[in-house]
PDB file of N, CA and C in Angstrom:
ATOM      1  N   UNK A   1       6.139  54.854 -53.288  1.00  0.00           N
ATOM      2  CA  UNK A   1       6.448  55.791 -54.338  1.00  0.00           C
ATOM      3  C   UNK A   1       5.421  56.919 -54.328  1.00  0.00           C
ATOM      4  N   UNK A   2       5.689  58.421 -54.763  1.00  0.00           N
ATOM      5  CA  UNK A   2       4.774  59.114 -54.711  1.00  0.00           C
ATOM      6  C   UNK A   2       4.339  59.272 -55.470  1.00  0.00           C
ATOM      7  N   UNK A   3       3.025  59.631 -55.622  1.00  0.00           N
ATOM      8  CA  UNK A   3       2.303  60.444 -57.046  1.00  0.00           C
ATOM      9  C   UNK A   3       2.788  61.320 -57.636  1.00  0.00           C
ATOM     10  N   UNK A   4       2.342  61.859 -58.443  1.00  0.00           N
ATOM     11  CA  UNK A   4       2.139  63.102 -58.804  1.00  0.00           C
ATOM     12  C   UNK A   4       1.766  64.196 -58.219  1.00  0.00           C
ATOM     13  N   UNK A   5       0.336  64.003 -57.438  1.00  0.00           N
ATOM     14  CA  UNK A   5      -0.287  65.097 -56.832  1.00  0.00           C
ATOM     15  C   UNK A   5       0.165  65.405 -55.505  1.00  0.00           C
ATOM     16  N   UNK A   6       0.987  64.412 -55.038  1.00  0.00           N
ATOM     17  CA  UNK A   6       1.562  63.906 -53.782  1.00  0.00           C
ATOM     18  C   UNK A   6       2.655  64.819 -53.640  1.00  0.00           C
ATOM     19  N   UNK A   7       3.737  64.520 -54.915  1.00  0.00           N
ATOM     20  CA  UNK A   7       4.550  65.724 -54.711  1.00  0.00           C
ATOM     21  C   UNK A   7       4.367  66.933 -54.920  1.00  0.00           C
ATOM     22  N   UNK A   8       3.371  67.113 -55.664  1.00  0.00           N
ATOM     23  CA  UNK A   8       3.510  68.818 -56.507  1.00  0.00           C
ATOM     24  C   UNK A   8       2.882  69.253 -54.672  1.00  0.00           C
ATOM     25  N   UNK A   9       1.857  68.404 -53.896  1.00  0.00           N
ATOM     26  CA  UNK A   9       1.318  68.948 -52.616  1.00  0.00           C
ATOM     27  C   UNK A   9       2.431  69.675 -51.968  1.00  0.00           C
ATOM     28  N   UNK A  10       3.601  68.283 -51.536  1.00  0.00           N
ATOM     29  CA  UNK A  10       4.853  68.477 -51.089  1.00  0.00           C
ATOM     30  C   UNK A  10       5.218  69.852 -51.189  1.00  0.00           C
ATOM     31  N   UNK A  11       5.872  70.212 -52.368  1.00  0.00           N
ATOM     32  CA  UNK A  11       6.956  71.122 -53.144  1.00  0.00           C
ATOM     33  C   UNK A  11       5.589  72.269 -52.762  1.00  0.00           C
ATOM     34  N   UNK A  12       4.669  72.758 -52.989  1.00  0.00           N
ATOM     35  CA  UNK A  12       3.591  73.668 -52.817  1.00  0.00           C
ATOM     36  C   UNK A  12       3.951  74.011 -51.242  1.00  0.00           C
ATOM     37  N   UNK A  13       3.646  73.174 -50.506  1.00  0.00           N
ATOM     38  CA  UNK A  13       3.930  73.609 -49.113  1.00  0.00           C
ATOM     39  C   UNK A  13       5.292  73.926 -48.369  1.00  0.00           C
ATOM     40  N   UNK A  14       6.535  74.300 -48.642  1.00  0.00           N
ATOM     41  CA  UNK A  14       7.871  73.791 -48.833  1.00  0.00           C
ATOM     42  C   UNK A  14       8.583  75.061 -49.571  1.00  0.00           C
ATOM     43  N   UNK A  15       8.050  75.318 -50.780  1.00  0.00           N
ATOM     44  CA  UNK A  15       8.741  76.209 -51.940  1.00  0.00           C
ATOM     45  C   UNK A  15       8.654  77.579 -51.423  1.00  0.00           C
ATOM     46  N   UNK A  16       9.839  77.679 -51.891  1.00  0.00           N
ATOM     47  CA  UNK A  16      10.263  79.523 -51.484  1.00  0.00           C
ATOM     48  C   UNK A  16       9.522  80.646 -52.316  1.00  0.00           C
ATOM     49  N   UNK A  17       9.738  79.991 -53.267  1.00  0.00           N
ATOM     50  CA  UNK A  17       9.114  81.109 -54.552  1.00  0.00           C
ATOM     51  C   UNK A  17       8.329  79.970 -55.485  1.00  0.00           C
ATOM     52  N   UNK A  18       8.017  80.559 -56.348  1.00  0.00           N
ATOM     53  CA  UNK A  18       6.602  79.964 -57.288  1.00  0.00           C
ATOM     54  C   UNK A  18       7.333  78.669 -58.195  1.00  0.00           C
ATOM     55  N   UNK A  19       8.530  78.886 -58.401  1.00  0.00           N
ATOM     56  CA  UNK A  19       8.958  77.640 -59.582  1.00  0.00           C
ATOM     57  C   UNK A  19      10.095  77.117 -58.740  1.00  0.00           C
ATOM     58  N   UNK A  20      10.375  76.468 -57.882  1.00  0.00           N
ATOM     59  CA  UNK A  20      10.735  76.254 -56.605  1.00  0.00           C
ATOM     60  C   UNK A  20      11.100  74.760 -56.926  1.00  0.00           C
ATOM     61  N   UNK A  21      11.795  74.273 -57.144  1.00  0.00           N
ATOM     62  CA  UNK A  21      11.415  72.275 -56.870  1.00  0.00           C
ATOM     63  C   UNK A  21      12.727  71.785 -56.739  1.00  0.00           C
ATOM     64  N   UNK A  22      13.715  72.846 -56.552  1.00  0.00           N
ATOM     65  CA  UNK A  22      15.500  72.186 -56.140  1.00  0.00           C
ATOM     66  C   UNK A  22      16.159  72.559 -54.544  1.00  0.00           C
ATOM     67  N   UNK A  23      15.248  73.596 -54.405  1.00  0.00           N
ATOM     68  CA  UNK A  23      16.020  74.466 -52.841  1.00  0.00           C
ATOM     69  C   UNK A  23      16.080  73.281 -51.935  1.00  0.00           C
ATOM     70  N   UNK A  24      17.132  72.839 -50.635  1.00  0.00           N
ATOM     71  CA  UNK A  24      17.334  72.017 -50.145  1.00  0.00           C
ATOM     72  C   UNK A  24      15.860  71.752 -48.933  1.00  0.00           C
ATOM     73  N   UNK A  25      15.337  72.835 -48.531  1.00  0.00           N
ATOM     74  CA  UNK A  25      14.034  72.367 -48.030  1.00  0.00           C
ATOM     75  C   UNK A  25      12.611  71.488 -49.025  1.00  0.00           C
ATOM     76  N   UNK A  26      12.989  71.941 -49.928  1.00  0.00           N
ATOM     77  CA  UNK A  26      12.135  70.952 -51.363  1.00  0.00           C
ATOM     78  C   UNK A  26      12.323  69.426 -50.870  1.00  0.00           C
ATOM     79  N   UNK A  27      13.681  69.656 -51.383  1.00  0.00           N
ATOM     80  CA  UNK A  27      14.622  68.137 -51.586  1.00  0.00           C
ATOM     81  C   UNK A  27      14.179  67.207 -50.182  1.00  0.00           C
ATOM     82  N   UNK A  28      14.161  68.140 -48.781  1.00  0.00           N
ATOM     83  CA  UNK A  28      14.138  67.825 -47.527  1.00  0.00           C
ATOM     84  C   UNK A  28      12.590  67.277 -47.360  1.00  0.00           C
ATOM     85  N   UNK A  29      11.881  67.984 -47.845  1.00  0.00           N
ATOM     86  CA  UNK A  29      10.654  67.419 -47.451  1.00  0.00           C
ATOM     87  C   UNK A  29      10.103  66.143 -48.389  1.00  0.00           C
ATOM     88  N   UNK A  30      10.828  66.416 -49.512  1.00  0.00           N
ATOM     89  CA  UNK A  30      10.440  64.912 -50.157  1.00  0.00           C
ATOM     90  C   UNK A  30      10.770  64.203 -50.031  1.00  0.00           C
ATOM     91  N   UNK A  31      12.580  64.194 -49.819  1.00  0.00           N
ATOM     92  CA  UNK A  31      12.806  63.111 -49.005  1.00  0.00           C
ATOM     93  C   UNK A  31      12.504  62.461 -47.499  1.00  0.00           C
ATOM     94  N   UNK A  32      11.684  63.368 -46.899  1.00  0.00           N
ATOM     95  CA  UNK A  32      11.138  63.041 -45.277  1.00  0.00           C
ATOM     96  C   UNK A  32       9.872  61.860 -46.192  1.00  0.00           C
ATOM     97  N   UNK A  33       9.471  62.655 -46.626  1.00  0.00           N
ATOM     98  CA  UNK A  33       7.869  62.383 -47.545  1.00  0.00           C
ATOM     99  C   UNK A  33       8.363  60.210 -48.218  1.00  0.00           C
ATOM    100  N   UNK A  34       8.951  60.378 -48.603  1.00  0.00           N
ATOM    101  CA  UNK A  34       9.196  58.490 -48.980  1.00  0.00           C
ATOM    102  C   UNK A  34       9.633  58.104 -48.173  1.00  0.00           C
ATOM    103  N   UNK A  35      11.015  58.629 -47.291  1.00  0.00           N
ATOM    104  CA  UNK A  35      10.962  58.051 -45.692  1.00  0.00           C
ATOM    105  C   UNK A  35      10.044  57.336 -44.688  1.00  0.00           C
ATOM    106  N   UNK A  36       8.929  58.800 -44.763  1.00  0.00           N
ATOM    107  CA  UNK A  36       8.053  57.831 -44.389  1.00  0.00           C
ATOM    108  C   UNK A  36       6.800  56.627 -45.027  1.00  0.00           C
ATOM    109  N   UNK A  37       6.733  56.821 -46.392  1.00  0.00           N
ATOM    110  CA  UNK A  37       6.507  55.783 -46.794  1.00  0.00           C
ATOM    111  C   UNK A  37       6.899  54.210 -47.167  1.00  0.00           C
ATOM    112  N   UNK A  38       8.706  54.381 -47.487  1.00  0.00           N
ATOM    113  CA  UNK A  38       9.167  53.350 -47.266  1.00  0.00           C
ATOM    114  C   UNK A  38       9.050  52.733 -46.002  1.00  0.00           C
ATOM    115  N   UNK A  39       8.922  53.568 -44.761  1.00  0.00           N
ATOM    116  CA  UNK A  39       9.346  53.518 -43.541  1.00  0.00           C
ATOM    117  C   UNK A  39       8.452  52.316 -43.346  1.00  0.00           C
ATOM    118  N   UNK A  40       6.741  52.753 -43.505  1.00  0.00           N
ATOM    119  CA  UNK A  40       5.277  51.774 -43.348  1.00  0.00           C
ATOM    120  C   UNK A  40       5.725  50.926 -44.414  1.00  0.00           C
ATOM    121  N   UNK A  41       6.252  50.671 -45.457  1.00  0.00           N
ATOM    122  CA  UNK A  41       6.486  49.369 -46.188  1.00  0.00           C
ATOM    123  C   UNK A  41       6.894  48.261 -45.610  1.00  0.00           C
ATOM    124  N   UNK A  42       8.060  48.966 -45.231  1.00  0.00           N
ATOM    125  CA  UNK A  42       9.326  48.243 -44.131  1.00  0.00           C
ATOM    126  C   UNK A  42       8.526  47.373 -42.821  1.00  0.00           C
ATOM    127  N   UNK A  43       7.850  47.663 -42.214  1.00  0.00           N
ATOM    128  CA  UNK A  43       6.486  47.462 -41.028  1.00  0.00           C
ATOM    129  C   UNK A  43       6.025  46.170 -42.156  1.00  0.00           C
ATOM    130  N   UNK A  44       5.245  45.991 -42.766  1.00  0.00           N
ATOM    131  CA  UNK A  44       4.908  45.234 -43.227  1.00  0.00           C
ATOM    132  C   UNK A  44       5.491  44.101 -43.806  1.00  0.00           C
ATOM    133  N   UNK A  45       6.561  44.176 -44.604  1.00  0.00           N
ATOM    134  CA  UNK A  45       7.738  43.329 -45.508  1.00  0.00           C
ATOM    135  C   UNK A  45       8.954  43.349 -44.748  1.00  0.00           C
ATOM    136  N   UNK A  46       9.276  43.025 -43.793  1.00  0.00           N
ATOM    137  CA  UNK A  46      10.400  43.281 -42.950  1.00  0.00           C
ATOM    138  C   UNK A  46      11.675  42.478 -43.787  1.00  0.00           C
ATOM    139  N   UNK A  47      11.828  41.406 -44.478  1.00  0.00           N
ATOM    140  CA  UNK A  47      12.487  41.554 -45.038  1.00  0.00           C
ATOM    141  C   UNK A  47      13.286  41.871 -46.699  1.00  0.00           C
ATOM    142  N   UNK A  48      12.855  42.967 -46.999  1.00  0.00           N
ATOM    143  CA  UNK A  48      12.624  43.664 -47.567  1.00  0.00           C
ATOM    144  C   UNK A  48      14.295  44.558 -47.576  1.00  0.00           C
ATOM    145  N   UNK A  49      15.440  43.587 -48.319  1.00  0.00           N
ATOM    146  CA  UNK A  49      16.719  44.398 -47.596  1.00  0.00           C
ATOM    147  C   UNK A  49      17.103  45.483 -48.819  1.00  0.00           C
ATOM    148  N   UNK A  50      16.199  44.682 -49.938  1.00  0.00           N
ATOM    149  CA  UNK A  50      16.439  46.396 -50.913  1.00  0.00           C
ATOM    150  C   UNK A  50      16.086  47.578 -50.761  1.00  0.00           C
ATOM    151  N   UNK A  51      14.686  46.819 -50.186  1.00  0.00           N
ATOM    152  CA  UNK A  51      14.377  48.433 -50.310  1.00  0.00           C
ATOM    153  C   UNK A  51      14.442  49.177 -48.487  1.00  0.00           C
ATOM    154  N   UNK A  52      15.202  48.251 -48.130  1.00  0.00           N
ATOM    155  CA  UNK A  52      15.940  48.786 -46.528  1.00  0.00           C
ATOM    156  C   UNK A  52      17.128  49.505 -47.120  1.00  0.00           C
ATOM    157  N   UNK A  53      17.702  48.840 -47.652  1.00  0.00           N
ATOM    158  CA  UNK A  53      19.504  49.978 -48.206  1.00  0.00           C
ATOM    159  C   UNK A  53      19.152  51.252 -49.053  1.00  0.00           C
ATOM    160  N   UNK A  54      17.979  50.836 -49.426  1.00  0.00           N
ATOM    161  CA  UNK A  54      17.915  52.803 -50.529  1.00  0.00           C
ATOM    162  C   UNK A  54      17.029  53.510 -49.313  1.00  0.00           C
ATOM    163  N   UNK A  55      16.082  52.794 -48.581  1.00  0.00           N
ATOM    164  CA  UNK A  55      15.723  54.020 -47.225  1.00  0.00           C
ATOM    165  C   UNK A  55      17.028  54.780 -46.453  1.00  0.00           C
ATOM    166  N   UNK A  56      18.359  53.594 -46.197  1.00  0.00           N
ATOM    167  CA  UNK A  56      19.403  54.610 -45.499  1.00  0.00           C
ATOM    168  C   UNK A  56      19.791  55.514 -46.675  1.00  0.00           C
ATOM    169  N   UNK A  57      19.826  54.937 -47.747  1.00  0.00           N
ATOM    170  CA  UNK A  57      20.466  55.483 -48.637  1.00  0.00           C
ATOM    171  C   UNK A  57      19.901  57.189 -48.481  1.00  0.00           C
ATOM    172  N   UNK A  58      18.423  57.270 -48.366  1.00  0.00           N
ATOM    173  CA  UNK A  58      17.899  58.560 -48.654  1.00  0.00           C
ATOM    174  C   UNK A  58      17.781  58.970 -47.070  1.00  0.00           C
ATOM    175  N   UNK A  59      17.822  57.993 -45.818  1.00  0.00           N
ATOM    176  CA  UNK A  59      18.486  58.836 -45.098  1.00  0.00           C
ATOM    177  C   UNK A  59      19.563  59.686 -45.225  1.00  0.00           C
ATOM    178  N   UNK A  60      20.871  58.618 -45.501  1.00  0.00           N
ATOM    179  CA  UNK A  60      21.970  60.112 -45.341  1.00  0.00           C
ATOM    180  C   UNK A  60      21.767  61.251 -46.015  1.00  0.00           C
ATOM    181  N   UNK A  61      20.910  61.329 -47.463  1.00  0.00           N
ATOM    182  CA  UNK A  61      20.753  62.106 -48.303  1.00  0.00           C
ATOM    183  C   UNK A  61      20.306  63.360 -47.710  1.00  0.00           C
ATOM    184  N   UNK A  62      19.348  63.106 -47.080  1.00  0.00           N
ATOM    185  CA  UNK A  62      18.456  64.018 -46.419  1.00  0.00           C
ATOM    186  C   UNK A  62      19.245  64.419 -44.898  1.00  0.00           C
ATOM    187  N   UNK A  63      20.076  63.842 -43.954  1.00  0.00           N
ATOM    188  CA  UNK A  63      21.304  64.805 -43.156  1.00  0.00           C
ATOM    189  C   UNK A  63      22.130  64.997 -43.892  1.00  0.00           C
ATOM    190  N   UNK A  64      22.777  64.916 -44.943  1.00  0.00           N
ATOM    191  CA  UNK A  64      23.836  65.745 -46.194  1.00  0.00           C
ATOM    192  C   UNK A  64      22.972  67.167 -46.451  1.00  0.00           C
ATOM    193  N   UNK A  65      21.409  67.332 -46.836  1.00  0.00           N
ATOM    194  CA  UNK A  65      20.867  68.489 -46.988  1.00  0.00           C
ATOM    195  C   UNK A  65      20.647  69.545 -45.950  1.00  0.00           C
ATOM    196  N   UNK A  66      20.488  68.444 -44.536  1.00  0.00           N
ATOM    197  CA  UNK A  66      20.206  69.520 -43.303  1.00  0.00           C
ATOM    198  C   UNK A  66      21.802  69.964 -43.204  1.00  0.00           C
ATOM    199  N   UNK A  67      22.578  68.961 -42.905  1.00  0.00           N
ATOM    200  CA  UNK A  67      23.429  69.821 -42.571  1.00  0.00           C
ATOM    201  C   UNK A  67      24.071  70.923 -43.370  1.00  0.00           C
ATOM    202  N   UNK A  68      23.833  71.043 -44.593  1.00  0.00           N
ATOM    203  CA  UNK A  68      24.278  72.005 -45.502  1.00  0.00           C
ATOM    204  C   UNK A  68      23.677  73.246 -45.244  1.00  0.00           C
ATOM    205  N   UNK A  69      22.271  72.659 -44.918  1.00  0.00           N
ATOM    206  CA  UNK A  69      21.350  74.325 -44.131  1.00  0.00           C
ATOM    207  C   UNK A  69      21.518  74.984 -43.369  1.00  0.00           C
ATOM    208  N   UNK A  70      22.255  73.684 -42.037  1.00  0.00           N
ATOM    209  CA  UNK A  70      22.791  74.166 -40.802  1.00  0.00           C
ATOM    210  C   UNK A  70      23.658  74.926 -40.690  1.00  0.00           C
ATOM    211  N   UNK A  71      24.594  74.398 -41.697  1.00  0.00           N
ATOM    212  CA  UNK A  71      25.724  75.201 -41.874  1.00  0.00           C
ATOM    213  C   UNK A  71      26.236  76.682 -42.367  1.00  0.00           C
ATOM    214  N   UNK A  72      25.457  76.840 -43.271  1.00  0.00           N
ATOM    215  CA  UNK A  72      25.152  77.692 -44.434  1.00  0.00           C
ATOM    216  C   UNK A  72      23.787  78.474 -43.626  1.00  0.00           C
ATOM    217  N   UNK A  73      22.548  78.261 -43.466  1.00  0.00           N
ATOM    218  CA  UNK A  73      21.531  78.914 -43.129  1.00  0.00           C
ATOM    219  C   UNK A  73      21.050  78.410 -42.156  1.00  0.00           C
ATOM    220  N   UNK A  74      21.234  79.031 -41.166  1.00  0.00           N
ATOM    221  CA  UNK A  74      20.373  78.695 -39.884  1.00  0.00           C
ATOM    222  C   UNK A  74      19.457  78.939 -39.387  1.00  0.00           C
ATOM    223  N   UNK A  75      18.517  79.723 -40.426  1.00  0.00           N
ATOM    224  CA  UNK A  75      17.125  80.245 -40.010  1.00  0.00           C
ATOM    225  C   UNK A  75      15.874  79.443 -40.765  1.00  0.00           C
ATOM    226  N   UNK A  76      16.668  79.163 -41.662  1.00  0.00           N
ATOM    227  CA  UNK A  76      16.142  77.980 -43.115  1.00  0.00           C
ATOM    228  C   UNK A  76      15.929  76.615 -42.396  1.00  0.00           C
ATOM    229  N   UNK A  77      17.373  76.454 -41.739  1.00  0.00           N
ATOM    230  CA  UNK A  77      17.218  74.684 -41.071  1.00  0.00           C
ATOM    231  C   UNK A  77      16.507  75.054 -39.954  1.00  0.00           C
ATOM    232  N   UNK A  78      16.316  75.870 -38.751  1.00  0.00           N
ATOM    233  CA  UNK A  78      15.390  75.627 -38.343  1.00  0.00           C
ATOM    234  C   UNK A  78      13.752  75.614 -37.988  1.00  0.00           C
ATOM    235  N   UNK A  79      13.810  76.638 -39.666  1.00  0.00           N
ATOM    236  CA  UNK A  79      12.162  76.399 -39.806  1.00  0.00           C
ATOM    237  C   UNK A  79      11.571  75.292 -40.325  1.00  0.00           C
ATOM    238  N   UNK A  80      12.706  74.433 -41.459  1.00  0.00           N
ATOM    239  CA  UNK A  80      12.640  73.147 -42.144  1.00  0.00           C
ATOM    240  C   UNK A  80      12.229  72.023 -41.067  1.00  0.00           C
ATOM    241  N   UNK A  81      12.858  72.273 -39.988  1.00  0.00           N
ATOM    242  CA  UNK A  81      13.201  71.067 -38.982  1.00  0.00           C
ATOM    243  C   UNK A  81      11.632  71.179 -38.185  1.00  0.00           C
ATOM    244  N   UNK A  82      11.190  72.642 -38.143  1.00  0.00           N
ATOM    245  CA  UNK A  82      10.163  72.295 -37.200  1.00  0.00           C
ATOM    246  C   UNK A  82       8.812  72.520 -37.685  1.00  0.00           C
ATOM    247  N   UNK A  83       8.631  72.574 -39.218  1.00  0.00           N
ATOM    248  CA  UNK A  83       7.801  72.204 -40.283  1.00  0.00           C
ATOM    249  C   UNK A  83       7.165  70.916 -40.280  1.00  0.00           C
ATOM    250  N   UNK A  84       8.755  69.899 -40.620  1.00  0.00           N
ATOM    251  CA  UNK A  84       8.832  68.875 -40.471  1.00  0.00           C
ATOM    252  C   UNK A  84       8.814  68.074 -39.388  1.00  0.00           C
ATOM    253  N   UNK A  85       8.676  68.368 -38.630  1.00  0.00           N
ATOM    254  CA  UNK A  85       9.322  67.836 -37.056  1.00  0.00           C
ATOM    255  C   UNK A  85       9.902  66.669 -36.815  1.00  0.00           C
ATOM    256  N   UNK A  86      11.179  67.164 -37.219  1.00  0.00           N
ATOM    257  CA  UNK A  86      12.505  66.537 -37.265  1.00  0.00           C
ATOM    258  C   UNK A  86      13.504  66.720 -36.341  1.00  0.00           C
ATOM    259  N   UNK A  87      13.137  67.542 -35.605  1.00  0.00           N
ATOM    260  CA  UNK A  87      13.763  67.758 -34.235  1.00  0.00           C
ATOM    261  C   UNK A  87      14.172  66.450 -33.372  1.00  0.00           C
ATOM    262  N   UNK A  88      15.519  66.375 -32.892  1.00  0.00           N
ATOM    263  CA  UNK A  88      16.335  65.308 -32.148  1.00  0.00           C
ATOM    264  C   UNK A  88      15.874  64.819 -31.137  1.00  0.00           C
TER     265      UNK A  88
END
């Protein structure tokens, strides 16, 4: 789970403009951001199948957002992607 200071870091590095915390690169990096923290949970507690079904869960969440970027903005998804390095 993240902090507080954890996300506002997030959304700070990420945000388009100053009050920023919905644009789909927001959404994208926070959801990369528990990804990979569930991800190291998962490593440890392997069976762990709850909190395995809400990690896909916020997988698809997070390709539902790229591809909306992709689709819609393609200069957006690929600065998001290589911010993040999320590249295939």
């Amino acid at each position: 789970m993240l902090t507080t200071k954890q996300k506002t870091r997030v959304i700070k590095g990420t945000a388009i403009h100053d009050k920023d915390t919905g644009s789909p690169e927001v959404q994208i990096a926070l959801l990369s951001k528990k990804i990979d923290e569930l991800t190291a949970h998962l490593k440890k507690h392997k069976k762990d199948n709850h909190s395995r079904r809400g990690l896909l869960g916020m997988v698809a969440d997070r390709q539902t957002h790229l591809a909306y970027l992709r689709k819609n903005y393609p200069r957006r998804y690929s600065s998001i992607t290589k911010k993040l390095e999320l590249s295939k």
